[in-house]
PDB file of N, CA and C in Angstrom:
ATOM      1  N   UNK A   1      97.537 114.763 109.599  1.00  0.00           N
ATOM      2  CA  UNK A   1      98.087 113.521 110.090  1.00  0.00           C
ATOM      3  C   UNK A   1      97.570 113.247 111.483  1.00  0.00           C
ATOM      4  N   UNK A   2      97.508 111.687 111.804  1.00  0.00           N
ATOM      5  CA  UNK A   2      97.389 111.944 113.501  1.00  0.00           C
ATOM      6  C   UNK A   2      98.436 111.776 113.919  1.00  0.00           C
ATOM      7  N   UNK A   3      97.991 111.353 115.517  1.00  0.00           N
ATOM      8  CA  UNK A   3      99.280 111.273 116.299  1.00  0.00           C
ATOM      9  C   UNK A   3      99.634 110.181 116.632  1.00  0.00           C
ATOM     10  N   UNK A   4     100.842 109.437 117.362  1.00  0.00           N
ATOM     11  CA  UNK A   4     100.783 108.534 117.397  1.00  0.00           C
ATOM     12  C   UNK A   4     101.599 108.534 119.188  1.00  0.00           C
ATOM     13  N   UNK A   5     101.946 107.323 119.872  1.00  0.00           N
ATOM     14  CA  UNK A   5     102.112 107.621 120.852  1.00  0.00           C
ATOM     15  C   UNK A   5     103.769 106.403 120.944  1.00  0.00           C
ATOM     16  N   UNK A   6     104.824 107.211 121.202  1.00  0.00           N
ATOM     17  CA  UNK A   6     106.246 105.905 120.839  1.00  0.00           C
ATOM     18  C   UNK A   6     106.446 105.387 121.964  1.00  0.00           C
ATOM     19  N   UNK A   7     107.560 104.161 121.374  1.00  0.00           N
ATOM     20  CA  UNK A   7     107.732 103.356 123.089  1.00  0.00           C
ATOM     21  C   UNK A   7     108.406 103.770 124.310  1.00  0.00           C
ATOM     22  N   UNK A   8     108.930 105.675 123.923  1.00  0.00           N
ATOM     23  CA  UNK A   8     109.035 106.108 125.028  1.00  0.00           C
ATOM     24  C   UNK A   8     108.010 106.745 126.200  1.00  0.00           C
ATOM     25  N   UNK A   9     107.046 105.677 125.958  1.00  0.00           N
ATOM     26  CA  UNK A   9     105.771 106.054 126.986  1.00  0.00           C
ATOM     27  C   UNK A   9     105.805 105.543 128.288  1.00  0.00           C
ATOM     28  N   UNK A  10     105.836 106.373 129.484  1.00  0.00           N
ATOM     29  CA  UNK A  10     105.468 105.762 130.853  1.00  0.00           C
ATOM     30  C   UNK A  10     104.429 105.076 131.248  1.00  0.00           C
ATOM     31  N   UNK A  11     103.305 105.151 130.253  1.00  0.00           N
ATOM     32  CA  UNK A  11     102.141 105.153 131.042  1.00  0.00           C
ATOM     33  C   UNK A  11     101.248 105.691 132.403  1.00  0.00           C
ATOM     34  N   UNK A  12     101.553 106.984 131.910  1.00  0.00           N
ATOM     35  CA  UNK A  12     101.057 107.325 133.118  1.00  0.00           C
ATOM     36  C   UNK A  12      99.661 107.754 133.016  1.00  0.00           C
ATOM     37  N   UNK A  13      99.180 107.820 131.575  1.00  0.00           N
ATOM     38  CA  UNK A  13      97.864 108.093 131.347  1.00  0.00           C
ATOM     39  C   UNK A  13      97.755 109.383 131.516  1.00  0.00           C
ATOM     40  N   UNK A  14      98.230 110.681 131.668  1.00  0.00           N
ATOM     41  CA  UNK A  14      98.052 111.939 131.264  1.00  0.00           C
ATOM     42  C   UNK A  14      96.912 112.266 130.187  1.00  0.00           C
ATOM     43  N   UNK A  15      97.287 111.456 128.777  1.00  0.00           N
ATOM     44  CA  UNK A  15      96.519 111.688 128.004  1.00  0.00           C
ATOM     45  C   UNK A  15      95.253 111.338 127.976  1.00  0.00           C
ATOM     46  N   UNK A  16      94.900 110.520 127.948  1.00  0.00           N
ATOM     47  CA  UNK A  16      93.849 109.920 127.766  1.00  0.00           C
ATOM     48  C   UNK A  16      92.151 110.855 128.551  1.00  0.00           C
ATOM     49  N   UNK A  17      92.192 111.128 129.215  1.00  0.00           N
ATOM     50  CA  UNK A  17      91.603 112.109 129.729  1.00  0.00           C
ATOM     51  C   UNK A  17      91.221 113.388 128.736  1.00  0.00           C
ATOM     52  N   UNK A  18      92.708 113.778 127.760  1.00  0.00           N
ATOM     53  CA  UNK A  18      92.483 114.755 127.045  1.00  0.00           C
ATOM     54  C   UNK A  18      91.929 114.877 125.904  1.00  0.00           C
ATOM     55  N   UNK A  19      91.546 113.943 125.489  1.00  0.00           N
ATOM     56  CA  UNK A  19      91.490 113.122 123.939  1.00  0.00           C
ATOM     57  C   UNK A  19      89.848 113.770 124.011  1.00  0.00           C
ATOM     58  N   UNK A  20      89.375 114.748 123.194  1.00  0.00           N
ATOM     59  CA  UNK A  20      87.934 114.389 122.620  1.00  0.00           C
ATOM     60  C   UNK A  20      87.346 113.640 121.970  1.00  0.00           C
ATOM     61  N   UNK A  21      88.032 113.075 120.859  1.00  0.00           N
ATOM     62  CA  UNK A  21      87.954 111.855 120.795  1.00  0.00           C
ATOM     63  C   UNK A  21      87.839 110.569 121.414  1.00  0.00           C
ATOM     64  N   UNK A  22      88.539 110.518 122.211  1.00  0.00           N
ATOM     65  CA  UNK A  22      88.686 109.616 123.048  1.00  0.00           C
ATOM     66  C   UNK A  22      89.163 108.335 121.933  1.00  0.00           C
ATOM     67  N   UNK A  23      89.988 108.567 121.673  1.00  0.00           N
ATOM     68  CA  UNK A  23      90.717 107.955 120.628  1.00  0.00           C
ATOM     69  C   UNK A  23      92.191 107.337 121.251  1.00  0.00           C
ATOM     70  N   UNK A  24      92.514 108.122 122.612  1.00  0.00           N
ATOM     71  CA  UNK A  24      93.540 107.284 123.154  1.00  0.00           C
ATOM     72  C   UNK A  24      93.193 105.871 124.602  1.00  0.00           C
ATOM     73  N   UNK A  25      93.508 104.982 124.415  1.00  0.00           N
ATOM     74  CA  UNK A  25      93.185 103.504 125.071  1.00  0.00           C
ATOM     75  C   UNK A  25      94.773 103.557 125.758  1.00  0.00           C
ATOM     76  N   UNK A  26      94.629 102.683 127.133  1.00  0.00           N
ATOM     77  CA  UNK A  26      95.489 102.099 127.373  1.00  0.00           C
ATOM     78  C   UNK A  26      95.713 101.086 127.144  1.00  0.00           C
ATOM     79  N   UNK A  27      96.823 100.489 126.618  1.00  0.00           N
ATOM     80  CA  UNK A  27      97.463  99.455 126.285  1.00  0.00           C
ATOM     81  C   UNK A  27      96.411  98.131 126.794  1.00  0.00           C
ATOM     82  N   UNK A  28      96.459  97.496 125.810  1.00  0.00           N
ATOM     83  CA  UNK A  28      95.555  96.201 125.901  1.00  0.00           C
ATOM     84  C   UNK A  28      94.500  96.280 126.387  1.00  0.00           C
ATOM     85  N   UNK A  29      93.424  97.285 126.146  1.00  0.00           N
ATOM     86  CA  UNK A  29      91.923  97.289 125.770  1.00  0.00           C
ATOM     87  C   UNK A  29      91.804  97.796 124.573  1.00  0.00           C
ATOM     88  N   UNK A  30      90.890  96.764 124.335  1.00  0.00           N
ATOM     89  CA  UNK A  30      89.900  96.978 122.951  1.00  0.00           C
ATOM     90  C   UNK A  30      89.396  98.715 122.430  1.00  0.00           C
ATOM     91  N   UNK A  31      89.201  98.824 121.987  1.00  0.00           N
ATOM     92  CA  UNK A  31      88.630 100.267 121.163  1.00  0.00           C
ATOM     93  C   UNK A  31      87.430  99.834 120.502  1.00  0.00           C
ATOM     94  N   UNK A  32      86.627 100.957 120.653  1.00  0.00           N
ATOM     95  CA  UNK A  32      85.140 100.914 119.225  1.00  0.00           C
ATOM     96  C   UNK A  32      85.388 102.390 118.759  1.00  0.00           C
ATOM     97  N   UNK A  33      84.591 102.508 117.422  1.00  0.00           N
ATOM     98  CA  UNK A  33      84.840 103.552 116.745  1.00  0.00           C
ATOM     99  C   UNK A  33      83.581 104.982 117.383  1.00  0.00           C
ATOM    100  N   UNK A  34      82.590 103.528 118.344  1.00  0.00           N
ATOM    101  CA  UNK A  34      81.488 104.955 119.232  1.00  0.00           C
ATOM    102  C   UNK A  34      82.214 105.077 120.464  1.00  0.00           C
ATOM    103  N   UNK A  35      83.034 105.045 120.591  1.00  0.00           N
ATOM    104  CA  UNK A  35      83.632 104.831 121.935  1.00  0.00           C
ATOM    105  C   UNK A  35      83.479 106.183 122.232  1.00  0.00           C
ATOM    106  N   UNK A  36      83.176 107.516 122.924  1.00  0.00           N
ATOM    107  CA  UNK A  36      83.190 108.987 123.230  1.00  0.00           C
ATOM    108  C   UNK A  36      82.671 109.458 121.423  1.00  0.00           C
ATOM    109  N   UNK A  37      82.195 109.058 120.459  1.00  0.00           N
ATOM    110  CA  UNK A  37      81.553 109.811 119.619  1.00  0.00           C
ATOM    111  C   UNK A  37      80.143 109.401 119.155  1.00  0.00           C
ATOM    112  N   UNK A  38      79.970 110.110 117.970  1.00  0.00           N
ATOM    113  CA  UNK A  38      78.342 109.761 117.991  1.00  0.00           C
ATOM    114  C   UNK A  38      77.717 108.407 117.260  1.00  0.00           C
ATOM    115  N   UNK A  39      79.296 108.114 116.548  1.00  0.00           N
ATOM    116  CA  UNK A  39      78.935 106.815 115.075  1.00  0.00           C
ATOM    117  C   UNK A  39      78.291 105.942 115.982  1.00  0.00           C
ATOM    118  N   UNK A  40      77.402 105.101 114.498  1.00  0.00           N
ATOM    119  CA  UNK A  40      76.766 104.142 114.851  1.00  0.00           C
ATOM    120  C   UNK A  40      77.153 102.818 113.568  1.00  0.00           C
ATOM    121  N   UNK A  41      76.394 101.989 113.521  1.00  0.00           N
ATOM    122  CA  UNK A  41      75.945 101.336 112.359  1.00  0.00           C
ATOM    123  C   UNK A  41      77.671 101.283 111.485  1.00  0.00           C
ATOM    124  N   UNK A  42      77.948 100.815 110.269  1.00  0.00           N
ATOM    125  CA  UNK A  42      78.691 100.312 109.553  1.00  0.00           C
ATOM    126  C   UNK A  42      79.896 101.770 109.508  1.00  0.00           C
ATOM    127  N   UNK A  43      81.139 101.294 109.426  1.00  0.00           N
ATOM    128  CA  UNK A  43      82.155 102.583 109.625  1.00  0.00           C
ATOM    129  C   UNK A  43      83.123 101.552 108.853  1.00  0.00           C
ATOM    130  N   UNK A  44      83.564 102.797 107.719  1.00  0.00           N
ATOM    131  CA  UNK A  44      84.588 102.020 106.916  1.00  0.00           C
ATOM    132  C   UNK A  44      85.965 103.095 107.702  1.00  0.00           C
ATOM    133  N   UNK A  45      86.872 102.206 108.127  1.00  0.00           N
ATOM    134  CA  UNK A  45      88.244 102.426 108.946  1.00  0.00           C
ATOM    135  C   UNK A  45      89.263 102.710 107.310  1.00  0.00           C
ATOM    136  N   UNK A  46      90.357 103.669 107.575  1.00  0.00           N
ATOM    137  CA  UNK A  46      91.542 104.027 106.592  1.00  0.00           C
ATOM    138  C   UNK A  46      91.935 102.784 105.861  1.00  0.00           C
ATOM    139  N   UNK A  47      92.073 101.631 106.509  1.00  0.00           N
ATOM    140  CA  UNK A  47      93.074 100.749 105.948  1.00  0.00           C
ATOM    141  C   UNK A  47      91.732  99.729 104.555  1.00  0.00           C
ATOM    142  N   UNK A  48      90.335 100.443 104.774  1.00  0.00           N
ATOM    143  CA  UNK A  48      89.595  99.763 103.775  1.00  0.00           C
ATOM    144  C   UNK A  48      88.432  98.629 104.536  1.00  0.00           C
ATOM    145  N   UNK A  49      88.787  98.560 105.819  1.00  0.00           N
ATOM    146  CA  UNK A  49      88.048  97.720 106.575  1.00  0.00           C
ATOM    147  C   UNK A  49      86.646  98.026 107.066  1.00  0.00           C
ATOM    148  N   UNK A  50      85.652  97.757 106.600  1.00  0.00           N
ATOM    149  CA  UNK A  50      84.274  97.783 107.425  1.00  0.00           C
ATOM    150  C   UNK A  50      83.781  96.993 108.653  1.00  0.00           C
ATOM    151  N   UNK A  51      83.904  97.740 109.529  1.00  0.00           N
ATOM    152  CA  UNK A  51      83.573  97.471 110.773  1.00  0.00           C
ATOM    153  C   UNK A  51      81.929  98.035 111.803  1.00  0.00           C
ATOM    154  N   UNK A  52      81.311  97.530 112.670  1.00  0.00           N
ATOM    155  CA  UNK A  52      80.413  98.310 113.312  1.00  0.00           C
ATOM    156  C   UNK A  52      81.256  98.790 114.545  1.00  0.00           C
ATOM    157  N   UNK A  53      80.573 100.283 114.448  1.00  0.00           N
ATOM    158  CA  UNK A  53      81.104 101.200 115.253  1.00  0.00           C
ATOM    159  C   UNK A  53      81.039 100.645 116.865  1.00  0.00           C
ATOM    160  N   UNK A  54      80.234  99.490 117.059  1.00  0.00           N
ATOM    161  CA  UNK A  54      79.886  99.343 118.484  1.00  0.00           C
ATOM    162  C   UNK A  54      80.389  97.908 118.810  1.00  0.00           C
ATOM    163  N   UNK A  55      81.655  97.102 117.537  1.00  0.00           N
ATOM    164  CA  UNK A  55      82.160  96.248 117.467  1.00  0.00           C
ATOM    165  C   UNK A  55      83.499  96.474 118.347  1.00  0.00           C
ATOM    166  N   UNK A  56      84.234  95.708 119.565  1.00  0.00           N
ATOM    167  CA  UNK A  56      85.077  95.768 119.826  1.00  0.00           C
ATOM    168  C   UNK A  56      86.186  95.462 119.340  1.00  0.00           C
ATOM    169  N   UNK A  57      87.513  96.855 118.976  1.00  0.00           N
ATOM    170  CA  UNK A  57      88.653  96.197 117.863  1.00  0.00           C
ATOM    171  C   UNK A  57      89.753  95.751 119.095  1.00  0.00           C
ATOM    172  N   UNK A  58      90.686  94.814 118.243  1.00  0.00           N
ATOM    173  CA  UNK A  58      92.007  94.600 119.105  1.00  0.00           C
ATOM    174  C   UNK A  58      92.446  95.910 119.140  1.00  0.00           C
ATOM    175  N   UNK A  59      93.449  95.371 120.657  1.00  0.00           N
ATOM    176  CA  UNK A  59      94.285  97.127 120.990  1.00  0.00           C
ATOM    177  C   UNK A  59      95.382  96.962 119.727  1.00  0.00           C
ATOM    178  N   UNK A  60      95.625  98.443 119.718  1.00  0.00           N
ATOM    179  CA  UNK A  60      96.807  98.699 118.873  1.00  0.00           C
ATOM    180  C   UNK A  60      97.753  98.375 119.429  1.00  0.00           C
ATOM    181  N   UNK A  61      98.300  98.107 120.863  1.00  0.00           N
ATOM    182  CA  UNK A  61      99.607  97.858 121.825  1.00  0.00           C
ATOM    183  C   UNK A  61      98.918  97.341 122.898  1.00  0.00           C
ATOM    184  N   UNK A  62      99.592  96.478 123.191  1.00  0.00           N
ATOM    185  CA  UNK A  62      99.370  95.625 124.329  1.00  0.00           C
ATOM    186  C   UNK A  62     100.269  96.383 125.518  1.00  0.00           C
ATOM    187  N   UNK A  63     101.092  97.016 125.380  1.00  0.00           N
ATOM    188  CA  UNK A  63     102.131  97.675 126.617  1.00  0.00           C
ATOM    189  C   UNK A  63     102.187  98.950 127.047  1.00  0.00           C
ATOM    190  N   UNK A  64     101.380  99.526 125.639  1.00  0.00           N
ATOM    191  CA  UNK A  64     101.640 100.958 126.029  1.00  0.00           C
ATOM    192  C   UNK A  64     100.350 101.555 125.827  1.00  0.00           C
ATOM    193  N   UNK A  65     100.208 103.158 126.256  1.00  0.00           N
ATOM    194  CA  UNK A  65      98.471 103.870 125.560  1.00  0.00           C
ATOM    195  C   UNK A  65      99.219 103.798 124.242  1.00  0.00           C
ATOM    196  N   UNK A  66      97.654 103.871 123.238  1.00  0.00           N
ATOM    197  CA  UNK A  66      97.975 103.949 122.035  1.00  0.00           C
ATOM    198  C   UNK A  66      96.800 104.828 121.678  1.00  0.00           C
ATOM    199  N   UNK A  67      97.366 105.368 120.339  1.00  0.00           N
ATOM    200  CA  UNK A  67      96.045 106.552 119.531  1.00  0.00           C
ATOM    201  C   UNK A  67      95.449 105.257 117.918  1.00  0.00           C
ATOM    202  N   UNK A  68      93.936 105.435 118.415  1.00  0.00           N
ATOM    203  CA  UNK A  68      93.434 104.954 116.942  1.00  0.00           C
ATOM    204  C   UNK A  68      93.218 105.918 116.412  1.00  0.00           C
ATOM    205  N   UNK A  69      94.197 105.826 114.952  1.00  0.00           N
ATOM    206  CA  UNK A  69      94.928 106.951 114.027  1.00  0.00           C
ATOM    207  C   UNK A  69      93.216 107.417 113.401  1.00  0.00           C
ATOM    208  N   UNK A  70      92.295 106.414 113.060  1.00  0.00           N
ATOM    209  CA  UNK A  70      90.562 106.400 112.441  1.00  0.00           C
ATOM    210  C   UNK A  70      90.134 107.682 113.560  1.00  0.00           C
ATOM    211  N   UNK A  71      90.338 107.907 114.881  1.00  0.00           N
ATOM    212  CA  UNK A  71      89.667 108.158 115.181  1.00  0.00           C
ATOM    213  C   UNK A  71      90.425 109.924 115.972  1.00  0.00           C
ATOM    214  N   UNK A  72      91.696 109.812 116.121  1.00  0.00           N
ATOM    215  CA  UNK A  72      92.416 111.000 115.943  1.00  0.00           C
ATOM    216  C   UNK A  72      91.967 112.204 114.799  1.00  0.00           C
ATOM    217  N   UNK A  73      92.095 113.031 115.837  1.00  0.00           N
ATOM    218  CA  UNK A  73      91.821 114.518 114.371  1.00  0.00           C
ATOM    219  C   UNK A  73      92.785 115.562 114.937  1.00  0.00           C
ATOM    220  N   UNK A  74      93.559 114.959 116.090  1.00  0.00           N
ATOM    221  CA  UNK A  74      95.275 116.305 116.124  1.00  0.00           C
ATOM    222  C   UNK A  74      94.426 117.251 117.158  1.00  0.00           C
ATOM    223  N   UNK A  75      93.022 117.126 117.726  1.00  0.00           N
ATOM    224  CA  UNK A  75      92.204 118.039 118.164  1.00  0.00           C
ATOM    225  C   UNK A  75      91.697 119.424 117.597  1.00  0.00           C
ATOM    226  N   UNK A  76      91.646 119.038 116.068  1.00  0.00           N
ATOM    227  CA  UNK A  76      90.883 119.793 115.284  1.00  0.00           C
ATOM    228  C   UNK A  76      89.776 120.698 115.417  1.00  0.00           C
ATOM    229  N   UNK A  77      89.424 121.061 115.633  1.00  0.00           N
ATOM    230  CA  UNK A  77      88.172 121.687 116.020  1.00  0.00           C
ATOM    231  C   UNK A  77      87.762 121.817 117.634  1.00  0.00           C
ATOM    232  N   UNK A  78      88.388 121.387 118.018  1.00  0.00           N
ATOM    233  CA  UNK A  78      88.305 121.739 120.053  1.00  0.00           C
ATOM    234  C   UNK A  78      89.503 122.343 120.318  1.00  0.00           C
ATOM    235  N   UNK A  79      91.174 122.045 120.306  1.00  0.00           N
ATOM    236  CA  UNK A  79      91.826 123.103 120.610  1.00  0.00           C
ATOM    237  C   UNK A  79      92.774 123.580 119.155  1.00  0.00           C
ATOM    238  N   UNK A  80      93.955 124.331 119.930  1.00  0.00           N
ATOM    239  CA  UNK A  80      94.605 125.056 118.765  1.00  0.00           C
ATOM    240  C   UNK A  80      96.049 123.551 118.607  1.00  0.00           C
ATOM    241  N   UNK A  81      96.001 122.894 119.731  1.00  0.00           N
ATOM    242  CA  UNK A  81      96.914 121.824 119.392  1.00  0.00           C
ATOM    243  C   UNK A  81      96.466 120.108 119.610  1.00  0.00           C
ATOM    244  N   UNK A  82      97.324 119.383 119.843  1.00  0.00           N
ATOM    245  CA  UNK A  82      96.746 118.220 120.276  1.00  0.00           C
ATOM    246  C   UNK A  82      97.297 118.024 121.441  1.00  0.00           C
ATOM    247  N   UNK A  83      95.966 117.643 122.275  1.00  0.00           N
ATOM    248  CA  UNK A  83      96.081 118.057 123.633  1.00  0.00           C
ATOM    249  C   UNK A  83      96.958 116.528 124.181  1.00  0.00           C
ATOM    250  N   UNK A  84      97.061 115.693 123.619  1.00  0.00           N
ATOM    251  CA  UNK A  84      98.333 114.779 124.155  1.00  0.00           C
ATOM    252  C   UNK A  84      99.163 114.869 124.239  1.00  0.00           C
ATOM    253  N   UNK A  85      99.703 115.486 123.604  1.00  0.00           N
ATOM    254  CA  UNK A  85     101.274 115.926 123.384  1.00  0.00           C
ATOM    255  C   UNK A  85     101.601 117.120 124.238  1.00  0.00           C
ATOM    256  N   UNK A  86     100.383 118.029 124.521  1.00  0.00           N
ATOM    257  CA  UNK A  86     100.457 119.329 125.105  1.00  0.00           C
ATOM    258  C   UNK A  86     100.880 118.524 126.779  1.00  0.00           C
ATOM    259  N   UNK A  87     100.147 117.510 127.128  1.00  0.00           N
ATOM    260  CA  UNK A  87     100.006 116.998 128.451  1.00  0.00           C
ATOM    261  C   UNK A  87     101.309 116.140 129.001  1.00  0.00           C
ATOM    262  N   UNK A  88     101.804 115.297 127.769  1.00  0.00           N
ATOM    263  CA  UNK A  88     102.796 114.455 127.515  1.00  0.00           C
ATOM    264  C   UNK A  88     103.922 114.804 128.390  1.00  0.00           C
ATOM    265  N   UNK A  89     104.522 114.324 129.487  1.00  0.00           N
ATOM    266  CA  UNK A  89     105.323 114.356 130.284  1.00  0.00           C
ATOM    267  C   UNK A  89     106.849 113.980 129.711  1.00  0.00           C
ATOM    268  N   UNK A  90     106.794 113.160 128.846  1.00  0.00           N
ATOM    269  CA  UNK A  90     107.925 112.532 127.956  1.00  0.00           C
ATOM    270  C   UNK A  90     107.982 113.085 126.616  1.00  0.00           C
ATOM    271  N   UNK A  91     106.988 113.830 126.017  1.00  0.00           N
ATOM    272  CA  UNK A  91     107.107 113.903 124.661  1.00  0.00           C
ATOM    273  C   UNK A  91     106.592 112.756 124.035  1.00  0.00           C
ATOM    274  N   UNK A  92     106.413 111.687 124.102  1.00  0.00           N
ATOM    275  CA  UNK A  92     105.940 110.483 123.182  1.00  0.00           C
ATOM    276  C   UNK A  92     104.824 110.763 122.317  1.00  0.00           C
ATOM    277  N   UNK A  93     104.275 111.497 122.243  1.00  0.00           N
ATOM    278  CA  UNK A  93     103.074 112.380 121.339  1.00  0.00           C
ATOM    279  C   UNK A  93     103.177 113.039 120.161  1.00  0.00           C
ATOM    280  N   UNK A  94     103.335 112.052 119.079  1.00  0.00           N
ATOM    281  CA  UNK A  94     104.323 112.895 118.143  1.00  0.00           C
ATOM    282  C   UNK A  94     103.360 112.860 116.813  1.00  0.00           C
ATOM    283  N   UNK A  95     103.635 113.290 116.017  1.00  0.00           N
ATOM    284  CA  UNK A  95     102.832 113.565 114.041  1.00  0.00           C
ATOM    285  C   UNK A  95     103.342 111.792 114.367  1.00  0.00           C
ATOM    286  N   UNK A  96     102.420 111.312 113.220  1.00  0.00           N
ATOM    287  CA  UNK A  96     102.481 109.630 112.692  1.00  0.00           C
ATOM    288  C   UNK A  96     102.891 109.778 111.352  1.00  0.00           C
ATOM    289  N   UNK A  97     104.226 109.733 110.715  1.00  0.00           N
ATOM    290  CA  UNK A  97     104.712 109.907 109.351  1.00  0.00           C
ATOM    291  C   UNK A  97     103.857 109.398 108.762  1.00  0.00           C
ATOM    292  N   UNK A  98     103.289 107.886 109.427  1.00  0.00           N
ATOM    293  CA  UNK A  98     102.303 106.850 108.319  1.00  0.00           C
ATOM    294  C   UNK A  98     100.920 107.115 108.046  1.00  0.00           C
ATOM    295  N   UNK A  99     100.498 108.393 108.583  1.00  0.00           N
ATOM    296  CA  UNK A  99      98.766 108.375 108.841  1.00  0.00           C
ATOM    297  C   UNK A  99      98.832 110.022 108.718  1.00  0.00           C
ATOM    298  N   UNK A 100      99.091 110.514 107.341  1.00  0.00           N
ATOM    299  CA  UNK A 100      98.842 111.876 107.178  1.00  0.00           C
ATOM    300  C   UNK A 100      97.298 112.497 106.389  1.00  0.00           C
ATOM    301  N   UNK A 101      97.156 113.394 107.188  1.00  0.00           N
ATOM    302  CA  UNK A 101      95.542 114.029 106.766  1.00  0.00           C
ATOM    303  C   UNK A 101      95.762 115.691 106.372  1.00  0.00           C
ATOM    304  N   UNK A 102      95.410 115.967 105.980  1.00  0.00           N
ATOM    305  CA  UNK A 102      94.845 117.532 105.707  1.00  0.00           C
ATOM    306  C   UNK A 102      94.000 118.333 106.763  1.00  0.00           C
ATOM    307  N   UNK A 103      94.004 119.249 107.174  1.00  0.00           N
ATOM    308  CA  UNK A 103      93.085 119.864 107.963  1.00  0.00           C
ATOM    309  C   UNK A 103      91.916 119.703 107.317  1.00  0.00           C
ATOM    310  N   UNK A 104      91.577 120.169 106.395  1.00  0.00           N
ATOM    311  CA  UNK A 104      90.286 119.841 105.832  1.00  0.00           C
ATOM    312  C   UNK A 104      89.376 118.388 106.150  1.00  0.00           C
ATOM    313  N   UNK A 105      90.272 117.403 105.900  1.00  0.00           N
ATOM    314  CA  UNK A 105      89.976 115.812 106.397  1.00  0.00           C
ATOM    315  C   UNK A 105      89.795 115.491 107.573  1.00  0.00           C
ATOM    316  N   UNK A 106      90.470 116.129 108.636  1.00  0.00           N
ATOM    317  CA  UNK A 106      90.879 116.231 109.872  1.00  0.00           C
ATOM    318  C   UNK A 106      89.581 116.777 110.305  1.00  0.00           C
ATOM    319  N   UNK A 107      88.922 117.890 110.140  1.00  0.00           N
ATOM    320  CA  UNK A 107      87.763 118.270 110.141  1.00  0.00           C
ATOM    321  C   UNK A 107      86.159 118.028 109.800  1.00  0.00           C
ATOM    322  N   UNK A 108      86.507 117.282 108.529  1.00  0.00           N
ATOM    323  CA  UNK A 108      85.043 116.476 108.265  1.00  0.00           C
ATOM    324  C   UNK A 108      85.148 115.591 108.785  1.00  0.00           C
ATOM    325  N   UNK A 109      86.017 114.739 109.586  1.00  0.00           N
ATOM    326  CA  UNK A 109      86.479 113.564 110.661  1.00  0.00           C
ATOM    327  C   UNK A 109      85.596 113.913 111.617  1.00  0.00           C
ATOM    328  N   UNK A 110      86.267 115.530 112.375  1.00  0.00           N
ATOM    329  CA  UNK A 110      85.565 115.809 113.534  1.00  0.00           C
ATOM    330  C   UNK A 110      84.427 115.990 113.205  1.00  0.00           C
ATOM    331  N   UNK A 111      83.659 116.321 112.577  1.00  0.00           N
ATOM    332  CA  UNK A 111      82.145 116.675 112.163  1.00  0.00           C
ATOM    333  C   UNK A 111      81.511 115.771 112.047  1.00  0.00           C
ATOM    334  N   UNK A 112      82.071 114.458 111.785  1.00  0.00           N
ATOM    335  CA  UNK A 112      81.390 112.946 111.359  1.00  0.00           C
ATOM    336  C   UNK A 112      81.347 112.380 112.614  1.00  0.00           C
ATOM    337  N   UNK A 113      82.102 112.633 113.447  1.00  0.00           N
ATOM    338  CA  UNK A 113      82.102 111.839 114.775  1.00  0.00           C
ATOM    339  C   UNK A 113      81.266 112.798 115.999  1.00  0.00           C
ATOM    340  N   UNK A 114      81.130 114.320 115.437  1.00  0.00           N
ATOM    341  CA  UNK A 114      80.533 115.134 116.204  1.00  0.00           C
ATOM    342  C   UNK A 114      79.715 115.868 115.493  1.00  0.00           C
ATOM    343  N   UNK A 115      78.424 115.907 115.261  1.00  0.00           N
ATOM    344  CA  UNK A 115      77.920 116.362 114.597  1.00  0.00           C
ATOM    345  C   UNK A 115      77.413 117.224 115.335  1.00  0.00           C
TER     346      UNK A 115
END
């Protein structure tokens, strides 16, 4: 699963820094799917959507940091946890009931974005 970030967020940006991904944005900027990885060219996103990786998406939250769930892997393959939540001053760093993965998935994620 990834993570997701709730509206008990300060914003203080802790995370974002930690993200290998770089999958966490502050509130009301855009995201791309090369944003800190290697994609290029056509990227089909969870919800079925084909997008270019170097296309700017709307933010997920306009108020708060947010995690793009596409681009989350829980920090799979770099640490033993996810380093947002590890950093998280509030806790707001939590599993996303709606966006569950397998380690296995979680991993050919990281491998696709880091080869």
């Amino acid at each position: 699963m990834a993570i997701k970030i709730t509206d008990e967020c300060i914003n203080c940006g802790a995370c974002e820094p930690e993200c290998p991904n770089n999958a966490i944005y502050e509130g009301g900027v855009e995201w791309r799917m090369s944003d800190g990885t290697s994609l290029s060219g056509s990227q089909t996103l969870s919800d079925g959507r084909i997008i270019d990786a170097d296309d700017a998406q709307a933010p997920v939250s306009n108020d708060i940091y947010y995690i793009v769930s596409d681009k989350c892997t829980e920090c799979v393959g770099f640490h033993d946890e996810p380093q947002c939540a590890a950093v998280c001053p509030v806790d707001c760093c939590v599993d996303d009931e709606n966006f569950r993965e397998s380690e296995d998935v979680l991993t050919n994620k990281k491998e696709r974005m880091h080869p």
